[in-house]
PDB file of N, CA and C in Angstrom:
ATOM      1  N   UNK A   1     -19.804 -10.168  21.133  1.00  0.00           N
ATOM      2  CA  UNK A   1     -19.256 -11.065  22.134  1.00  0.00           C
ATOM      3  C   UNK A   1     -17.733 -10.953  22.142  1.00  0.00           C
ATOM      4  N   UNK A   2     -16.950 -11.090  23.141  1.00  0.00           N
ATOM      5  CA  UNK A   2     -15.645 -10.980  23.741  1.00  0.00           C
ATOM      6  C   UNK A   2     -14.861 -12.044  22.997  1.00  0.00           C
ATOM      7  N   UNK A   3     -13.839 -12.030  22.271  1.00  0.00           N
ATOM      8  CA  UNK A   3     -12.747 -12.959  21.738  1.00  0.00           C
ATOM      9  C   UNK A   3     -11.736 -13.065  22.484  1.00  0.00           C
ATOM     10  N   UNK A   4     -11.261 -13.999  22.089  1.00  0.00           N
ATOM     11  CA  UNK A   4      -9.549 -14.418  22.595  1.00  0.00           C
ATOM     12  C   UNK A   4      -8.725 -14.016  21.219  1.00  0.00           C
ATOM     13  N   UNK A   5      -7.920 -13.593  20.590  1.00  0.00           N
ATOM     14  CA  UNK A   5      -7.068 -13.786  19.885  1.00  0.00           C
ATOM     15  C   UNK A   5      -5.975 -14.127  19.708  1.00  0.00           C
ATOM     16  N   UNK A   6      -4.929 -14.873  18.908  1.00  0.00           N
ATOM     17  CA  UNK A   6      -3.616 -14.942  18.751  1.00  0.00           C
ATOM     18  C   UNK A   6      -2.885 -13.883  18.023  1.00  0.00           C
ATOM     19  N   UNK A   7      -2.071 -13.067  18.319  1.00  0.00           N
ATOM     20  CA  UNK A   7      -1.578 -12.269  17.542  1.00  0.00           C
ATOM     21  C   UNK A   7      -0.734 -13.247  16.543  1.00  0.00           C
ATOM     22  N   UNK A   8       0.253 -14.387  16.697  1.00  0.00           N
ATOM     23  CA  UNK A   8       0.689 -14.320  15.326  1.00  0.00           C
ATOM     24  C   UNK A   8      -0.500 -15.341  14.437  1.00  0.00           C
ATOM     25  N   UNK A   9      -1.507 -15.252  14.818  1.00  0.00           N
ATOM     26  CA  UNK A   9      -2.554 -15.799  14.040  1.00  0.00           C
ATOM     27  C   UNK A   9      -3.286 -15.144  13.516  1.00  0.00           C
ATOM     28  N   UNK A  10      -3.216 -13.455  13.547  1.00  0.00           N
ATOM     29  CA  UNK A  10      -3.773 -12.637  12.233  1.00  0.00           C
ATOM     30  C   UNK A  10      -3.707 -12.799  10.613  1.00  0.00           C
ATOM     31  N   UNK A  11      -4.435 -12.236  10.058  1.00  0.00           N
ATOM     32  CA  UNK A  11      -4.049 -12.550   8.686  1.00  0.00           C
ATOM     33  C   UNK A  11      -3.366 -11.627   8.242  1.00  0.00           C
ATOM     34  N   UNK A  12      -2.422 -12.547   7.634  1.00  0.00           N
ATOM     35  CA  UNK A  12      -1.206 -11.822   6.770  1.00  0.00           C
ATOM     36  C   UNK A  12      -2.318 -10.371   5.808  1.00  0.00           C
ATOM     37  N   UNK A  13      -0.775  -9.583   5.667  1.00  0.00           N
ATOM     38  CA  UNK A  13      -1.408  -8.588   4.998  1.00  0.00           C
ATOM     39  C   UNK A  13       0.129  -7.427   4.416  1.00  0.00           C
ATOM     40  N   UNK A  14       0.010  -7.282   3.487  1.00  0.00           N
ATOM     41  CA  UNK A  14       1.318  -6.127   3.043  1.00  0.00           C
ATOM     42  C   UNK A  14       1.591  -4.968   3.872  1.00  0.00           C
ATOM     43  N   UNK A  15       1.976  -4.474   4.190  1.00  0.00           N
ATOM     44  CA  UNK A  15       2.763  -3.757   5.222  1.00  0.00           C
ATOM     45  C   UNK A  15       3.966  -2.969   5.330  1.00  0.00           C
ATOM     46  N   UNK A  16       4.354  -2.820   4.287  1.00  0.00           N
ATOM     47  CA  UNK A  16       5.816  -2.572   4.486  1.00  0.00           C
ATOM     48  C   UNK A  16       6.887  -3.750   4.731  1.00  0.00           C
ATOM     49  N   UNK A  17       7.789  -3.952   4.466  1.00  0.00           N
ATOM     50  CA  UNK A  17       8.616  -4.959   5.010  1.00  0.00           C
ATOM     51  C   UNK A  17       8.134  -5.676   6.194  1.00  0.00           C
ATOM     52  N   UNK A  18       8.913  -6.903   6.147  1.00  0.00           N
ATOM     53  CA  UNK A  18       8.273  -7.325   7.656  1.00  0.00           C
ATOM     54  C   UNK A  18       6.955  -8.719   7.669  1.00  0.00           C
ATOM     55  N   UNK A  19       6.147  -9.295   8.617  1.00  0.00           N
ATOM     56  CA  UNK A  19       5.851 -10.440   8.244  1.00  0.00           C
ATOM     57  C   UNK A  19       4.496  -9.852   9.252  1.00  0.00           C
ATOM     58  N   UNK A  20       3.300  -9.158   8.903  1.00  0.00           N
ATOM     59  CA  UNK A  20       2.590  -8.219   9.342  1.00  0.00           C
ATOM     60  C   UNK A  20       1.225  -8.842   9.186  1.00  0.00           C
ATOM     61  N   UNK A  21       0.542  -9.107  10.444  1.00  0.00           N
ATOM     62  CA  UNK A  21      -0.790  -9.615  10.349  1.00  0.00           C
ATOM     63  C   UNK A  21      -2.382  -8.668  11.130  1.00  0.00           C
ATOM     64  N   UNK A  22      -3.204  -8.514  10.356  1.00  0.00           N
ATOM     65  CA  UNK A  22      -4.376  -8.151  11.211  1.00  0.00           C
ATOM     66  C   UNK A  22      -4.783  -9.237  12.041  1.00  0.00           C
ATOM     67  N   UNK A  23      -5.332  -8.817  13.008  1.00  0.00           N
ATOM     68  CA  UNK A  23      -5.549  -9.305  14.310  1.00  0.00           C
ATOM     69  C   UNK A  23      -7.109  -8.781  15.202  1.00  0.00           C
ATOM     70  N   UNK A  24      -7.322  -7.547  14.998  1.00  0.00           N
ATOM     71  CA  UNK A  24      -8.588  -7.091  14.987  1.00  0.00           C
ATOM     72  C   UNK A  24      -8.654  -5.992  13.785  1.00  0.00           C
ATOM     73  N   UNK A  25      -9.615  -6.247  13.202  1.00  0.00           N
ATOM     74  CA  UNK A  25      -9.603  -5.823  11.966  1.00  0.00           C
ATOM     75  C   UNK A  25     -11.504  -6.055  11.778  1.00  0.00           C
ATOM     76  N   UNK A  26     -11.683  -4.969  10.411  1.00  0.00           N
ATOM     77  CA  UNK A  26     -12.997  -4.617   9.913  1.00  0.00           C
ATOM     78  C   UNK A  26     -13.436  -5.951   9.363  1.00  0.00           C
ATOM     79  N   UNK A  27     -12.858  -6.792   8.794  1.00  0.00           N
ATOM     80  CA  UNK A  27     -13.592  -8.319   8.258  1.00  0.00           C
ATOM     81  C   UNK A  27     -14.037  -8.815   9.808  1.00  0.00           C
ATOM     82  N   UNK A  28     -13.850  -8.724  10.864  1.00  0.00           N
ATOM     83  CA  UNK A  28     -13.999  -9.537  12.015  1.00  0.00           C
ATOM     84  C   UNK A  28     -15.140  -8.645  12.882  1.00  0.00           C
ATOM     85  N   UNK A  29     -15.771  -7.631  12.249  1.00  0.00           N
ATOM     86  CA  UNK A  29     -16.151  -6.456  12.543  1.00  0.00           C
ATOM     87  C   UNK A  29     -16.042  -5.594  13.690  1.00  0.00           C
ATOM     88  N   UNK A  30     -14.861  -5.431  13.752  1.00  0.00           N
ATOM     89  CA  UNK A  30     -13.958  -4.116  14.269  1.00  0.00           C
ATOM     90  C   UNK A  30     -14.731  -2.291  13.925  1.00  0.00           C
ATOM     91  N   UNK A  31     -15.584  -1.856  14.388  1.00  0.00           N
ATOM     92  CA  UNK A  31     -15.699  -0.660  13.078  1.00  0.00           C
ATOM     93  C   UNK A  31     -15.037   0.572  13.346  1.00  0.00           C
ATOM     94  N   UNK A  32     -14.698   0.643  15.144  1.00  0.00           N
ATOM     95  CA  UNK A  32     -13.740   1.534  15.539  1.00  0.00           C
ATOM     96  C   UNK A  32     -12.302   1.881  15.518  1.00  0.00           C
ATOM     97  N   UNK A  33     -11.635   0.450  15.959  1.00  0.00           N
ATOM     98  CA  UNK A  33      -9.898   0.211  15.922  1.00  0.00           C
ATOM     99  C   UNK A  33      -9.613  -1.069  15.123  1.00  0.00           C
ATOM    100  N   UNK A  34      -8.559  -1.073  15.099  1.00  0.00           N
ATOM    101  CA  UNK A  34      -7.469  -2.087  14.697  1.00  0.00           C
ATOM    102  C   UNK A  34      -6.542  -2.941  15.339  1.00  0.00           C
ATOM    103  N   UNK A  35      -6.329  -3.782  15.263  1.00  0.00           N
ATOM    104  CA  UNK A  35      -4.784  -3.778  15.984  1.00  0.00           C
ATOM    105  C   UNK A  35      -3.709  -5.211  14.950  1.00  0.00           C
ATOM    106  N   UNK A  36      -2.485  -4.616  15.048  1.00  0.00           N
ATOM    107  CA  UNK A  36      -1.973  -5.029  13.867  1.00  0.00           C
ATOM    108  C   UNK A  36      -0.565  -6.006  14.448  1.00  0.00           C
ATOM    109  N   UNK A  37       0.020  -6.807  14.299  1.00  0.00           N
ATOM    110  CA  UNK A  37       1.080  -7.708  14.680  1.00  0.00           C
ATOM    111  C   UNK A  37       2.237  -7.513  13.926  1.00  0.00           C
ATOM    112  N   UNK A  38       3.552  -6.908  14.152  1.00  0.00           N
ATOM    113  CA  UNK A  38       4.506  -6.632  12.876  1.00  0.00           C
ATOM    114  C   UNK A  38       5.896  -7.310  13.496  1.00  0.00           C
ATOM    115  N   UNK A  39       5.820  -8.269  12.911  1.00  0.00           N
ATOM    116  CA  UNK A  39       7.723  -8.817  13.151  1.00  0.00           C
ATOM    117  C   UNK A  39       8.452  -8.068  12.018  1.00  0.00           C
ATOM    118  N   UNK A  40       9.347  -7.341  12.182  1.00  0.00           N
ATOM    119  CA  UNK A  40      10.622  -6.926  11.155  1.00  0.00           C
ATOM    120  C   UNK A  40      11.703  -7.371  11.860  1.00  0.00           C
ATOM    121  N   UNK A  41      12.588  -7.707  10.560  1.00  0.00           N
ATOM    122  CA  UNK A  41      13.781  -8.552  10.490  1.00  0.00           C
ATOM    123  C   UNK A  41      14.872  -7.146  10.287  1.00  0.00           C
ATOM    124  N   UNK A  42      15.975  -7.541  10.771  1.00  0.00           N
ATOM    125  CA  UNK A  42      17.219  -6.140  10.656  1.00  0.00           C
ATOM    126  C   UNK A  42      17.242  -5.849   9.666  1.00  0.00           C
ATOM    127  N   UNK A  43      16.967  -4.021  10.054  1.00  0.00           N
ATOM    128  CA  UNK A  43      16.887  -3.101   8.752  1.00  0.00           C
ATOM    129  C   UNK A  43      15.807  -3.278   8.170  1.00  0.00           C
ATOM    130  N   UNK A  44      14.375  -3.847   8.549  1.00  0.00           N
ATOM    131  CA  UNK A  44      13.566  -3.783   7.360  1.00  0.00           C
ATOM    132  C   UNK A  44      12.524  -2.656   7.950  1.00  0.00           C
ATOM    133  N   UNK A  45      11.776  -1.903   6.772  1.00  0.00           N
ATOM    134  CA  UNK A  45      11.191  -0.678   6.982  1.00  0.00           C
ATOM    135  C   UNK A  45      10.015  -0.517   6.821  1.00  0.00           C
ATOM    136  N   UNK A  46       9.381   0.310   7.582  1.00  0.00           N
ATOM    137  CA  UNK A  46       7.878   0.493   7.047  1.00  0.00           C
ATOM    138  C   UNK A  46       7.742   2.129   6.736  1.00  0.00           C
ATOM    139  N   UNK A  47       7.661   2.397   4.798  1.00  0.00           N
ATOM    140  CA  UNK A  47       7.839   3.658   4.626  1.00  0.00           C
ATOM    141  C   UNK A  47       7.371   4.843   5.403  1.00  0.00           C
ATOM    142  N   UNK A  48       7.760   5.895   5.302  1.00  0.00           N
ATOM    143  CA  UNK A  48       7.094   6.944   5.854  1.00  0.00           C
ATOM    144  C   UNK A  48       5.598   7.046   4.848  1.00  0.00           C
ATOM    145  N   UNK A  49       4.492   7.581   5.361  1.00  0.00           N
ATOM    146  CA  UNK A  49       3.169   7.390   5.108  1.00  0.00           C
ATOM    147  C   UNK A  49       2.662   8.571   6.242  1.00  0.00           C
ATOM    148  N   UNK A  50       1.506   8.576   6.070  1.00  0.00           N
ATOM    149  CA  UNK A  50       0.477   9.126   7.150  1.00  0.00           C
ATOM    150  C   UNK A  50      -0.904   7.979   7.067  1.00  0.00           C
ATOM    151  N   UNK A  51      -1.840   8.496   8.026  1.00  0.00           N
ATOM    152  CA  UNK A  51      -2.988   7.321   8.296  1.00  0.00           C
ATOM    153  C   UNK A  51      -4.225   8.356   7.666  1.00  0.00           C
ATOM    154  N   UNK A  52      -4.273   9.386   6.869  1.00  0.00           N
ATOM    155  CA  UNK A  52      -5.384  10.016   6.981  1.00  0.00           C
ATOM    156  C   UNK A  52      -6.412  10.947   8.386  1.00  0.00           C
ATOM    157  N   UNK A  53      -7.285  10.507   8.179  1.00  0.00           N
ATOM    158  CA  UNK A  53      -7.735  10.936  10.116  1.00  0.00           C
ATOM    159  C   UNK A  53      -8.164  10.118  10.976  1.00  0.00           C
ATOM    160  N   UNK A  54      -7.180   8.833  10.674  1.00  0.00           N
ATOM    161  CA  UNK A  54      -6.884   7.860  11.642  1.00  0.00           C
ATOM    162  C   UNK A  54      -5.714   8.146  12.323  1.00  0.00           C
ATOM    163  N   UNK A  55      -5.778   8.061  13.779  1.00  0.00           N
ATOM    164  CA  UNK A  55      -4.299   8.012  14.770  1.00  0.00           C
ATOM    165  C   UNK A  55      -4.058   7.057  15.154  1.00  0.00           C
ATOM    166  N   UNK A  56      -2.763   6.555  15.273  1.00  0.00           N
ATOM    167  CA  UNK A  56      -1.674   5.495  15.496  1.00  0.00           C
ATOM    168  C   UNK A  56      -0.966   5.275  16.696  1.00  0.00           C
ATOM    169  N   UNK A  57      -1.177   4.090  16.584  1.00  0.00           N
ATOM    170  CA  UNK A  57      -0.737   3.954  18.417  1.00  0.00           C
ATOM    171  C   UNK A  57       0.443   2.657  18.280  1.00  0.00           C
ATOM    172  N   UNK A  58       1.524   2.523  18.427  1.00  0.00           N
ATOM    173  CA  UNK A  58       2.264   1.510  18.262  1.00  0.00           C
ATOM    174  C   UNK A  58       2.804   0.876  19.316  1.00  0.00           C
ATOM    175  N   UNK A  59       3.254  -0.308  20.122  1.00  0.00           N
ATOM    176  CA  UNK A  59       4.186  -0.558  20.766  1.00  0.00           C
ATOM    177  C   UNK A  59       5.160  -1.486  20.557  1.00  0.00           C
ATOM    178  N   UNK A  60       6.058  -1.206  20.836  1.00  0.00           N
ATOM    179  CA  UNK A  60       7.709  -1.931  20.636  1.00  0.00           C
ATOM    180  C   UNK A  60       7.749  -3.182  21.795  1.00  0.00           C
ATOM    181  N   UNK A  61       7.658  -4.428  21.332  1.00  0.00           N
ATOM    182  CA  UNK A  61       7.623  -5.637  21.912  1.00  0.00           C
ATOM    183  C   UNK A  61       8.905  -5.869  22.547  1.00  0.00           C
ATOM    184  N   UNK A  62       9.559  -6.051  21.481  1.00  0.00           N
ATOM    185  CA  UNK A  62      10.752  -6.669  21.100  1.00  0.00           C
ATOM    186  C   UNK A  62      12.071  -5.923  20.649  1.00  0.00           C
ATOM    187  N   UNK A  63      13.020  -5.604  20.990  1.00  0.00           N
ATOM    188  CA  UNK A  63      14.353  -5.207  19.793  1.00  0.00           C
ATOM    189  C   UNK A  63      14.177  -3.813  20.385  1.00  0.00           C
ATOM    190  N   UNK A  64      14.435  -3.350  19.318  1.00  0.00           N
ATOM    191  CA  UNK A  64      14.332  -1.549  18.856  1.00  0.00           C
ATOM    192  C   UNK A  64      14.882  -1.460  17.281  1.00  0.00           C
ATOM    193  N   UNK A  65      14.393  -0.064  17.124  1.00  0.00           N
ATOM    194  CA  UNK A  65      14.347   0.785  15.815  1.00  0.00           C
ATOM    195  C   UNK A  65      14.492   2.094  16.151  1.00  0.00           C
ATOM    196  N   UNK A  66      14.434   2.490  14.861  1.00  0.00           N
ATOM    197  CA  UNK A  66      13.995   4.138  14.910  1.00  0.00           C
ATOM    198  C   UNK A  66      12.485   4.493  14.548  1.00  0.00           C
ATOM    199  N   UNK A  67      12.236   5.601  14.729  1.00  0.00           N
ATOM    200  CA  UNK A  67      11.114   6.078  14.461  1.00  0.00           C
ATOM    201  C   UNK A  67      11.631   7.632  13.793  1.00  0.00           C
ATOM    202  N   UNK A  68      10.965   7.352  12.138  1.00  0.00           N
ATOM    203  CA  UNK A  68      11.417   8.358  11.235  1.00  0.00           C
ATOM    204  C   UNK A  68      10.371   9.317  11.060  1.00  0.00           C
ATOM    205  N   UNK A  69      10.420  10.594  10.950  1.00  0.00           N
ATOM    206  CA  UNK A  69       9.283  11.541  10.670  1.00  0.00           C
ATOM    207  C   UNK A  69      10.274  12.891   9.990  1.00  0.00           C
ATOM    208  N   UNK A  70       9.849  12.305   8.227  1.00  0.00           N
ATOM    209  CA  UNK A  70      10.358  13.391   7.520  1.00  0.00           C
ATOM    210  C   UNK A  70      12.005  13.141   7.735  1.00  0.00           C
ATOM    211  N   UNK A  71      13.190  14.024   8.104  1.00  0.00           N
ATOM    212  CA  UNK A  71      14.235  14.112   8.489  1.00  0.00           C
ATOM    213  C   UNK A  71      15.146  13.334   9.747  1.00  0.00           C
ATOM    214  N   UNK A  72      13.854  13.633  10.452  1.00  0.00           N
ATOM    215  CA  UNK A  72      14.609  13.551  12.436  1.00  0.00           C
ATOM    216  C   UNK A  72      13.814  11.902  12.100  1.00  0.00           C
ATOM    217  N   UNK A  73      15.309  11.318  12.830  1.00  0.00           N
ATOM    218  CA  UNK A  73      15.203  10.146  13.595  1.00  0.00           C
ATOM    219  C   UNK A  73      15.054   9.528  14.792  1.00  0.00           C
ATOM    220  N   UNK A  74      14.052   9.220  15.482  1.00  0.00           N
ATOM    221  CA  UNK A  74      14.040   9.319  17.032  1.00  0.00           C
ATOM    222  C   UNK A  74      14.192   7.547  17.114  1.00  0.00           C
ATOM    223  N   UNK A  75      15.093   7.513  18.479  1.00  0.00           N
ATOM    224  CA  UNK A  75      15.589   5.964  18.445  1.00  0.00           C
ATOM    225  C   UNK A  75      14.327   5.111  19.720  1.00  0.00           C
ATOM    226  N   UNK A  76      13.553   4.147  18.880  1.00  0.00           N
ATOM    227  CA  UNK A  76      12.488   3.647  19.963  1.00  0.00           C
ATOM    228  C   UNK A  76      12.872   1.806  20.061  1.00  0.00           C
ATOM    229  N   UNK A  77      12.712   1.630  21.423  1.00  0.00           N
ATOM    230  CA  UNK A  77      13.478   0.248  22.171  1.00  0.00           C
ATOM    231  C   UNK A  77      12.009  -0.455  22.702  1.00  0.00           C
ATOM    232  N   UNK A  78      11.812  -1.578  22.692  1.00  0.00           N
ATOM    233  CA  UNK A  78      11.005  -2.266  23.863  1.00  0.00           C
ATOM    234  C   UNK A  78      10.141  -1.906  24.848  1.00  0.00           C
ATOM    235  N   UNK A  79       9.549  -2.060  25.227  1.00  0.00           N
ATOM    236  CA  UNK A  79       8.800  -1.105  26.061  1.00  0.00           C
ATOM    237  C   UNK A  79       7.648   0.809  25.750  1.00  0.00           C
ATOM    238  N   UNK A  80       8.797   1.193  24.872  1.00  0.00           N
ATOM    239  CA  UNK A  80       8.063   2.267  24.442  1.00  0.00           C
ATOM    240  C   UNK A  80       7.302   2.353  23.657  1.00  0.00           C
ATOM    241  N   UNK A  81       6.312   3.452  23.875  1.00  0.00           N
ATOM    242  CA  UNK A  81       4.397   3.841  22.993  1.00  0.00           C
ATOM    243  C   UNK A  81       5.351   4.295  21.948  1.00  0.00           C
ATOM    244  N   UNK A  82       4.359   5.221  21.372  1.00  0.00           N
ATOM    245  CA  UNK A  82       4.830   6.031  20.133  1.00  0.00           C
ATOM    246  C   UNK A  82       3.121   6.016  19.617  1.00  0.00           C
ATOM    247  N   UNK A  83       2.343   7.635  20.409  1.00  0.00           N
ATOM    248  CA  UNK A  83       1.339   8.030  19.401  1.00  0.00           C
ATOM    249  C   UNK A  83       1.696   8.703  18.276  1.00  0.00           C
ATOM    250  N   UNK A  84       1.032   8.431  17.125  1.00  0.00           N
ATOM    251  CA  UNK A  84       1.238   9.619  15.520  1.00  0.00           C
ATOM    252  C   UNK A  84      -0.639  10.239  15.853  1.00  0.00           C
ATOM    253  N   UNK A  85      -0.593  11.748  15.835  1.00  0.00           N
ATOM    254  CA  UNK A  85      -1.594  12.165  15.340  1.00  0.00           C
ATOM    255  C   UNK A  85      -2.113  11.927  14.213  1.00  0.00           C
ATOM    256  N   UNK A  86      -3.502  12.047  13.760  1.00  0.00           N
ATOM    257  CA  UNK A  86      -3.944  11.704  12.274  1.00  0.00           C
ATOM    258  C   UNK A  86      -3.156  12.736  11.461  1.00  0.00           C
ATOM    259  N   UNK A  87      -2.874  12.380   9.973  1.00  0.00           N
ATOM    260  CA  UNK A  87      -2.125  13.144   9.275  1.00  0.00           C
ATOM    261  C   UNK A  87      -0.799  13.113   9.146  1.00  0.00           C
ATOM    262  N   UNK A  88      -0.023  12.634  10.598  1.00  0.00           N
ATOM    263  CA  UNK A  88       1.097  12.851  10.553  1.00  0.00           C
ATOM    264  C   UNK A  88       1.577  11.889  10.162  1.00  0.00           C
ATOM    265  N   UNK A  89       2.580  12.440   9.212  1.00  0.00           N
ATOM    266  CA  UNK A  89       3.644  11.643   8.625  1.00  0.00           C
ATOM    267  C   UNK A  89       4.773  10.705   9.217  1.00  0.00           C
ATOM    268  N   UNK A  90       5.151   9.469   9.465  1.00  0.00           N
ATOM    269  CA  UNK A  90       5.685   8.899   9.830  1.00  0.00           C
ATOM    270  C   UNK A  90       6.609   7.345   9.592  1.00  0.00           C
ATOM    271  N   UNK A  91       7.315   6.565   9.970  1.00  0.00           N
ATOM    272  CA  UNK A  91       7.702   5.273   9.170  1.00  0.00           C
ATOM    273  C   UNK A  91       8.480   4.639  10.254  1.00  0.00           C
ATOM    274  N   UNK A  92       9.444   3.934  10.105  1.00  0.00           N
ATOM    275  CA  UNK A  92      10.094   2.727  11.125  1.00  0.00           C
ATOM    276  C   UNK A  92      11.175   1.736  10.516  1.00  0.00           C
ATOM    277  N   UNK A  93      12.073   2.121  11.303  1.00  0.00           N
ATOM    278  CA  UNK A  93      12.715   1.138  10.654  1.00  0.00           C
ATOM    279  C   UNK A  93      13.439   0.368  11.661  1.00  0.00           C
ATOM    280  N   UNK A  94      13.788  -1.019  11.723  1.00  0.00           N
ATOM    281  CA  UNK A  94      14.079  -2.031  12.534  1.00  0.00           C
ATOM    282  C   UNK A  94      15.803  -1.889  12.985  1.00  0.00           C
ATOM    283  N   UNK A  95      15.926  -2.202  13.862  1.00  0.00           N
ATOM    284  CA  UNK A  95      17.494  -2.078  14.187  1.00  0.00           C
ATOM    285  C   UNK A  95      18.094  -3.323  13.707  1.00  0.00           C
ATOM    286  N   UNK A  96      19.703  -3.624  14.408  1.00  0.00           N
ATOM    287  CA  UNK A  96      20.210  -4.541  13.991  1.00  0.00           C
ATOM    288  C   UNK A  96      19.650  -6.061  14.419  1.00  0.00           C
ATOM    289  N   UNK A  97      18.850  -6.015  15.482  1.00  0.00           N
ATOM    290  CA  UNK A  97      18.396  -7.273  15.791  1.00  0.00           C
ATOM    291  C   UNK A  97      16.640  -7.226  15.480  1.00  0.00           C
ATOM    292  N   UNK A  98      16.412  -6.647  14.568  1.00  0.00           N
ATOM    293  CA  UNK A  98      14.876  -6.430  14.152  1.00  0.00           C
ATOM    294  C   UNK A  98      14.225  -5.731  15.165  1.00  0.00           C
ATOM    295  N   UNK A  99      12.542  -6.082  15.176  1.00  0.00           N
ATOM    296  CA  UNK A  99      11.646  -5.154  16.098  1.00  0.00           C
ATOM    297  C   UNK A  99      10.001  -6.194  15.878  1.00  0.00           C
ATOM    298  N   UNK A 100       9.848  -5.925  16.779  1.00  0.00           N
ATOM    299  CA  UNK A 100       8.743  -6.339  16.961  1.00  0.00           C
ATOM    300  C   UNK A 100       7.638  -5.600  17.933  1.00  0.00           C
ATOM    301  N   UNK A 101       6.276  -5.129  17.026  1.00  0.00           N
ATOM    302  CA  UNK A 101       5.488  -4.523  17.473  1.00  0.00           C
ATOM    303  C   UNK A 101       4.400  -4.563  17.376  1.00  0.00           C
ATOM    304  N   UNK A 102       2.771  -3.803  17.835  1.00  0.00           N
ATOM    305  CA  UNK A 102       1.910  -3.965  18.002  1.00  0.00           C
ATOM    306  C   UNK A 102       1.591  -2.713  17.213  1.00  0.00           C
ATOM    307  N   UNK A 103       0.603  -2.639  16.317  1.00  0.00           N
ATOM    308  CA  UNK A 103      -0.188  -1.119  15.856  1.00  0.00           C
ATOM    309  C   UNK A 103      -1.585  -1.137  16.059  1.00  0.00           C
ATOM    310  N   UNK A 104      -2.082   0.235  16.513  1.00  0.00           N
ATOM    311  CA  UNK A 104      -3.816   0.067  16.404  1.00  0.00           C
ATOM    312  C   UNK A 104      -3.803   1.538  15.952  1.00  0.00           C
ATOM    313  N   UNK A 105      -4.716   1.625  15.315  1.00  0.00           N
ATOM    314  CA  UNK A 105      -5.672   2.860  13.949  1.00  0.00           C
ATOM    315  C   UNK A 105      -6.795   2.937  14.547  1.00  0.00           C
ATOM    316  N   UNK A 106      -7.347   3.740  14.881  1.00  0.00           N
ATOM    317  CA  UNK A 106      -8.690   4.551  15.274  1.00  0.00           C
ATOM    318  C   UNK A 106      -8.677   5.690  14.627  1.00  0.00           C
ATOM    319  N   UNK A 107      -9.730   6.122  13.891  1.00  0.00           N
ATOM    320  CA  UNK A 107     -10.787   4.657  13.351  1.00  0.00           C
ATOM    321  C   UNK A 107      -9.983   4.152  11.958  1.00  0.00           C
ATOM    322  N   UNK A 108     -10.392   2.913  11.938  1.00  0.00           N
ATOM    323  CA  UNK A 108      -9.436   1.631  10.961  1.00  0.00           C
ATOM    324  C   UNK A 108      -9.340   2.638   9.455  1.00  0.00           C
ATOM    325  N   UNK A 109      -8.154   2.330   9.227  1.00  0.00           N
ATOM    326  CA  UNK A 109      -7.421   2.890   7.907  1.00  0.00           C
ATOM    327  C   UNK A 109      -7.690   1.912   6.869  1.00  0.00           C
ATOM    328  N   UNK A 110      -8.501   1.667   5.921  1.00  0.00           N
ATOM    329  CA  UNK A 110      -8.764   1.166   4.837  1.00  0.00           C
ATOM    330  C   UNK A 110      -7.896   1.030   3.859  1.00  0.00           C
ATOM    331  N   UNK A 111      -7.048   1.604   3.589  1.00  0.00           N
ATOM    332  CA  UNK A 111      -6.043   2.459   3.051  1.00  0.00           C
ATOM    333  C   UNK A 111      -4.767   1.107   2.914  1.00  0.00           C
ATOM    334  N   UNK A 112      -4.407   1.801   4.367  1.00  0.00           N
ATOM    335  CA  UNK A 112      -3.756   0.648   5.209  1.00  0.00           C
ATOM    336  C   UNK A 112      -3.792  -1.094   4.526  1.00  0.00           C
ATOM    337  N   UNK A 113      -4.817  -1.235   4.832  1.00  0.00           N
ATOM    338  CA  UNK A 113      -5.247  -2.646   4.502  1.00  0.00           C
ATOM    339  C   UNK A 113      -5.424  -3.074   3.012  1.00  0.00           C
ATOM    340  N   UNK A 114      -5.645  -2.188   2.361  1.00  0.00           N
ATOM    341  CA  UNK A 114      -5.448  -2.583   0.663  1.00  0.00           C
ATOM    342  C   UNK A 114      -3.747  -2.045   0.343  1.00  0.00           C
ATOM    343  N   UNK A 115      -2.708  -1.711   1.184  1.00  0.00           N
ATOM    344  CA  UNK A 115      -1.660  -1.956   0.468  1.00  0.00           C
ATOM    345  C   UNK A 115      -1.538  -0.541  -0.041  1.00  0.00           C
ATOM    346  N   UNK A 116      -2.659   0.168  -0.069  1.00  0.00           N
ATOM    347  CA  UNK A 116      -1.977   2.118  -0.274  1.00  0.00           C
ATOM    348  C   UNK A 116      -1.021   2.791   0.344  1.00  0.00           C
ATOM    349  N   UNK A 117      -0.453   2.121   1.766  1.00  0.00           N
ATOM    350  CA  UNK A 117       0.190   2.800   2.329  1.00  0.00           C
ATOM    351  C   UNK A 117       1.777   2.537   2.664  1.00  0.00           C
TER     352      UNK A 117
END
């Protein structure tokens, strides 16, 4: 059956810096995607990592950041996607007025959710 959700009414969860909640998630039985709620405060980061052979879909609410992969820094604002293929390595970090964004994992990163990543 069809839900309503609140995004900042996910459950908290470790994340990288930042004040990061599931929102559709495998306890709610999700078994395909995810989708994840991330307020970061200026300068705070979410390490570089990969998802396994889960792909990543993010969007920028709020603010801007960068988007780090390995070396190169690509600068992402409000409005913009940002797919990661599975595998690929990637991280985030919040600008001077923070960031606020949305993540979804297909299929859900386990990983992720116990804090491995």
């Amino acid at each position: 059956m069809a839900q309503i959700l609140k995004l900042k009414e996910g459950i908290k969860f470790k994340m990288g810096q930042g004040d990061t909640r599931r929102v559709v998630c495998p306890e709610m039985g999700a078994k395909n995607v995810t989708l994840n709620y991330i307020v970061f405060g200026p300068g705070q980061e979410f390490p570089q990592h990969d998802h396994g052979e889960s792909e990543d879909v993010f969007v920028i609410l709020e603010v801007s950041g960068v988007l780090k992969q390995g070396k190169v820094e690509t600068p992402i604002k409000a409005g913009d996607v940002v797919y990661v293929p599975a595998k690929e390595v990637h991280g985030t970090v919040a600008g001077s007025g923070g960031m606020v964004c949305i993540s979804c994992q297909a299929p859900p990163d386990p990983k992720l959710y116990r804090g491995e990543r």
